[in-house]
C-alpha atoms as a PDB file:
ATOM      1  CA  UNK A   1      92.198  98.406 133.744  1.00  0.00           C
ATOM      2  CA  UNK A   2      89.115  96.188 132.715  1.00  0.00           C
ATOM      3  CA  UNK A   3      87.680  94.740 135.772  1.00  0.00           C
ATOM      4  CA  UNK A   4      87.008  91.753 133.948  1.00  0.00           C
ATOM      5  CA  UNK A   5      90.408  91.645 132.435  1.00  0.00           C
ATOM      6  CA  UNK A   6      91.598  91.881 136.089  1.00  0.00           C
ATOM      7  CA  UNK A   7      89.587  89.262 137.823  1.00  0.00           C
ATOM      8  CA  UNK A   8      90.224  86.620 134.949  1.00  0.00           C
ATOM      9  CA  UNK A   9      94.200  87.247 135.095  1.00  0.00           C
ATOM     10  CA  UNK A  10      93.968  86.985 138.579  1.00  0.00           C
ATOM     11  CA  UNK A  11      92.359  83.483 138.134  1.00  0.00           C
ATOM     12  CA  UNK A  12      95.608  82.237 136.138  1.00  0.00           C
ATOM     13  CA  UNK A  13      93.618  79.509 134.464  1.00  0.00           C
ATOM     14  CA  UNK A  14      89.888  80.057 133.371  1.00  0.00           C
ATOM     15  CA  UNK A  15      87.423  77.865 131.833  1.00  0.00           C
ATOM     16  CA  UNK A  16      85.714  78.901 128.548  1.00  0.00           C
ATOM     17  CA  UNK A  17      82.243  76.580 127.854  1.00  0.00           C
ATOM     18  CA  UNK A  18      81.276  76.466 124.314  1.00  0.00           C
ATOM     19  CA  UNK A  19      78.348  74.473 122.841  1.00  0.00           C
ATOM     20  CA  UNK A  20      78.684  71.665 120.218  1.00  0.00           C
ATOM     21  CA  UNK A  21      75.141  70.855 118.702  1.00  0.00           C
ATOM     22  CA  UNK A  22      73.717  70.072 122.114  1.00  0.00           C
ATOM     23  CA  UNK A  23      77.215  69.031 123.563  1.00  0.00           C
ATOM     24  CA  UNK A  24      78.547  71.492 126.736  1.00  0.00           C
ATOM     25  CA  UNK A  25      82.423  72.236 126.076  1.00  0.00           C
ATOM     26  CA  UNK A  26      84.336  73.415 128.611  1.00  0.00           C
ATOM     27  CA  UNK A  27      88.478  74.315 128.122  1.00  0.00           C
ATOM     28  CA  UNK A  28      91.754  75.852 130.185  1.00  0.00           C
ATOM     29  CA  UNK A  29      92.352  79.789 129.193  1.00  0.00           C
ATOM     30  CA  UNK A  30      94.666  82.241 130.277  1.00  0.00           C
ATOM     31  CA  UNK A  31      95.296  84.745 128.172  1.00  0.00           C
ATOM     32  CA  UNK A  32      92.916  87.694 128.174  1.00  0.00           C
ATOM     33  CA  UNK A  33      94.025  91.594 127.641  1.00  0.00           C
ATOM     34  CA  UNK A  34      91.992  94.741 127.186  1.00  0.00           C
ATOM     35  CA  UNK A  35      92.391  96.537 124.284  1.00  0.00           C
ATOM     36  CA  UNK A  36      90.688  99.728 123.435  1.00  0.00           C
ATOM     37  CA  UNK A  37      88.937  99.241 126.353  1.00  0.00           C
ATOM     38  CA  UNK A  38      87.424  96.028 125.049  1.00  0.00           C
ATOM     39  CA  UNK A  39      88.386  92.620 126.739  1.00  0.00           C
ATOM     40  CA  UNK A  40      89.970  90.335 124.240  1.00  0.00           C
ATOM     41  CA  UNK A  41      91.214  86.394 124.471  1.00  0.00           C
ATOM     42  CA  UNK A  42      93.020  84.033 121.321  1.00  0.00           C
ATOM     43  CA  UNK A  43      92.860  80.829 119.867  1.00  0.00           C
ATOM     44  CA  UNK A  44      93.609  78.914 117.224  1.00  0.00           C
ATOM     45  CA  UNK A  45      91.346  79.013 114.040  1.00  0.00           C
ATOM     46  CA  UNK A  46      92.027  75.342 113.499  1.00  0.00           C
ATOM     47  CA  UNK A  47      91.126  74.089 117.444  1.00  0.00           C
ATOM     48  CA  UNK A  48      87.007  72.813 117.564  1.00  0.00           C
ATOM     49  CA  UNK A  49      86.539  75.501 119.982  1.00  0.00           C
ATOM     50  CA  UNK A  50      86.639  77.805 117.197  1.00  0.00           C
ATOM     51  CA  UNK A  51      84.807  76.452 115.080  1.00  0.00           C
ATOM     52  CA  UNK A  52      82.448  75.839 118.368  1.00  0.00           C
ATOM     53  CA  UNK A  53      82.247  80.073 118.262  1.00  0.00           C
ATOM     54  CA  UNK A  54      81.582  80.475 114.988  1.00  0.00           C
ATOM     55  CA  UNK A  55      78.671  78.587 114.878  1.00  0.00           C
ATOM     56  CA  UNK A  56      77.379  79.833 118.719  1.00  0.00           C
ATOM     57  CA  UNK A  57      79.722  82.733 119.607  1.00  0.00           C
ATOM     58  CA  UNK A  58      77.681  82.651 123.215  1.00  0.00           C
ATOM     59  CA  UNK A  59      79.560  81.990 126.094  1.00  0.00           C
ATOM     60  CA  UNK A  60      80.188  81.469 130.164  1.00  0.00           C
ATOM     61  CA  UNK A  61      83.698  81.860 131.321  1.00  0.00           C
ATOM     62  CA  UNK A  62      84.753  80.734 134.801  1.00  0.00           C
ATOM     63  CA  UNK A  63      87.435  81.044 136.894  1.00  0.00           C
ATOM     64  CA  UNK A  64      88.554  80.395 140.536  1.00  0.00           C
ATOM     65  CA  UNK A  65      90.768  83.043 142.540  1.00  0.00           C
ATOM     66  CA  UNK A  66      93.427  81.733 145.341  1.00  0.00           C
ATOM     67  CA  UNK A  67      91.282  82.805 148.177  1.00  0.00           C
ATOM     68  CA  UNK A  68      88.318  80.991 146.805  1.00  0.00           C
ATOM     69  CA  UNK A  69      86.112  84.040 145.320  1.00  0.00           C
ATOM     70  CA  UNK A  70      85.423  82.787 141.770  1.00  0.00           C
ATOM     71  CA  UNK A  71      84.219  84.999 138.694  1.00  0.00           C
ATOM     72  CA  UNK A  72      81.839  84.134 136.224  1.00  0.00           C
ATOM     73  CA  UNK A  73      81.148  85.816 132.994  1.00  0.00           C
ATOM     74  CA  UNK A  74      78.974  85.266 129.985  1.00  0.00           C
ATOM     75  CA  UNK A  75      78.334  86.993 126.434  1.00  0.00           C
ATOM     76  CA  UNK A  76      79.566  86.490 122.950  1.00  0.00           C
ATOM     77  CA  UNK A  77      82.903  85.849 122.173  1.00  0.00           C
ATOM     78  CA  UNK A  78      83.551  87.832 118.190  1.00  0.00           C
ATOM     79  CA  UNK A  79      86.480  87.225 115.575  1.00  0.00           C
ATOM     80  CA  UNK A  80      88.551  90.364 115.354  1.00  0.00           C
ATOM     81  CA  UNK A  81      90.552  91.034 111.889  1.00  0.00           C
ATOM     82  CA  UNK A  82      91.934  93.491 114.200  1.00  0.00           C
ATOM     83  CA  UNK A  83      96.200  93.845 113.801  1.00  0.00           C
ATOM     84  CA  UNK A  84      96.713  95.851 116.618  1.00  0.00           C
ATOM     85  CA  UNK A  85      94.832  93.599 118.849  1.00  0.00           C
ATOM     86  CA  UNK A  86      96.797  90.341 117.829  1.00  0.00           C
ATOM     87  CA  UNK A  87     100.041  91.928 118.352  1.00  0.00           C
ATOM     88  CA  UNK A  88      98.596  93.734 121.959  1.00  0.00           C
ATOM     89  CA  UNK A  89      98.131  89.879 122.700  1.00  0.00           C
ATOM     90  CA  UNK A  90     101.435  88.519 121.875  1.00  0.00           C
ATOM     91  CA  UNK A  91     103.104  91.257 123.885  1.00  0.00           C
ATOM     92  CA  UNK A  92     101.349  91.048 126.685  1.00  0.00           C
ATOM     93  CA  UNK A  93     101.442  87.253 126.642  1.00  0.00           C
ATOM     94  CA  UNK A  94     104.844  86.523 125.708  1.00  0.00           C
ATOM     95  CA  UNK A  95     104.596  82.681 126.084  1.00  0.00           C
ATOM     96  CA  UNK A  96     102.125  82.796 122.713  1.00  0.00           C
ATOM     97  CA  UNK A  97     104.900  83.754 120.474  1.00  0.00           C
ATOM     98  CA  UNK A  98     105.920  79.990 120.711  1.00  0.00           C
ATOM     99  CA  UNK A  99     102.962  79.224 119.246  1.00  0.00           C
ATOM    100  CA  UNK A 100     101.717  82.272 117.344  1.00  0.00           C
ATOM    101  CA  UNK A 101     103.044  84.873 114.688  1.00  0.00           C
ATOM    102  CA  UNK A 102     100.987  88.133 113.756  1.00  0.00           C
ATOM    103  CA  UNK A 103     100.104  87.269 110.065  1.00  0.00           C
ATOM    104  CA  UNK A 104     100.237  82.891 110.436  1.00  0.00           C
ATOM    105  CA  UNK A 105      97.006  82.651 109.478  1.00  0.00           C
ATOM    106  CA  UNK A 106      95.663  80.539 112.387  1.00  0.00           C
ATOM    107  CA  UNK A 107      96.620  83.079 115.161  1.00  0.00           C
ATOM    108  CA  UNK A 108      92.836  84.518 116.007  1.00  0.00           C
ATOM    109  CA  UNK A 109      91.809  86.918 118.661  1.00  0.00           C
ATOM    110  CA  UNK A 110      87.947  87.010 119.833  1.00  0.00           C
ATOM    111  CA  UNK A 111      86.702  90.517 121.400  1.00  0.00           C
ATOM    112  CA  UNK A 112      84.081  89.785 124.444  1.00  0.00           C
ATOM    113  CA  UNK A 113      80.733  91.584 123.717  1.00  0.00           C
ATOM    114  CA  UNK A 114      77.511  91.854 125.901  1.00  0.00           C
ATOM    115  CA  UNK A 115      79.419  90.962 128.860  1.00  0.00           C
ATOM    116  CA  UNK A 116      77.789  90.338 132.343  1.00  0.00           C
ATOM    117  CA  UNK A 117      80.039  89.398 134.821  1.00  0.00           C
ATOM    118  CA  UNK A 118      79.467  88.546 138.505  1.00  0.00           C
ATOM    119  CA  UNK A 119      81.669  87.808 141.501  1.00  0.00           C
ATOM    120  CA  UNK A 120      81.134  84.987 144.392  1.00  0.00           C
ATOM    121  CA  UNK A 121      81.983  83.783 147.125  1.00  0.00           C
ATOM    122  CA  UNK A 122      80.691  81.040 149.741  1.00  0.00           C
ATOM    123  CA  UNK A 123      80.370  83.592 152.586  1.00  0.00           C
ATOM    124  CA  UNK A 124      78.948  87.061 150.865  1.00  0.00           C
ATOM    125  CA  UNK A 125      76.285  88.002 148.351  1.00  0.00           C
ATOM    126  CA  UNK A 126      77.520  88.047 145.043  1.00  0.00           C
ATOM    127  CA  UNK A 127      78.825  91.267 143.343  1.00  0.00           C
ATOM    128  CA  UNK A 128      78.166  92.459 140.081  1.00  0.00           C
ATOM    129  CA  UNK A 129      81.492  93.269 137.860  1.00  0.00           C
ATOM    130  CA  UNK A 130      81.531  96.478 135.772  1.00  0.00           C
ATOM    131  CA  UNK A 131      84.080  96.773 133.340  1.00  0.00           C
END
């Protein structure tokens, strides 16, 4: 599996931060999935954080583990017309299916690209994630 997938579902709840003109946005995730080896989250196209992304698809995901080792990632978050990958979502997160169908036309999944990802903690040097 994705080490980034892994770390972030391990987190439960992450934060994605967006950028609206010169505005930080920060928001609760917790769905992300690999999918052909890429590491994929959803949204809504109709929610401001997607139209955040399309205008500045950068971003810095954080998240904070149980024993207090955090992850934080950063790159650029991409639209995906990609079938497979919507319906790899909604199986893999069965709690979306309340609120998504595969063809609704809001339902939108967003493939991670140029991904750096580190690993902290408050007592060790930080660790670089590899996917």
């Amino acid at each position: 599996m994705n080490r980034i997938v892994q770390e972030l579902q391990e987190t439960g709840v992450f934060y994605v931060a967006t950028v609206e003109n010169d505005q930080p946005r920060v928001r609760p995730f917790g769905a992300v999935i690999e999918y052909e080896g890429k590491v994929y989250f959803c949204t809504n196209n109709q929610k401001n954080v997607y139209k955040q992304l399309a205008a500045n698809p950068k971003v810095e995901i954080c998240g904070m583990k149980k024993d207090g080792a955090w992850i934080r990632v950063t790159g650029t978050l991409v639209q995906d017309s990609n079938a497979g990958a919507r319906a790899a979502m909604l199986e893999a997160v069965p709690a979306l299916k309340q609120m998504y169908r595969l063809d609704d036309g809001i339902f939108e999944v967003l493939r991670l690209e140029n991904a750096t990802a580190m690993r902290y903690t408050f007592t060790a040097a930080p660790v670089e994630i590899k996917p």
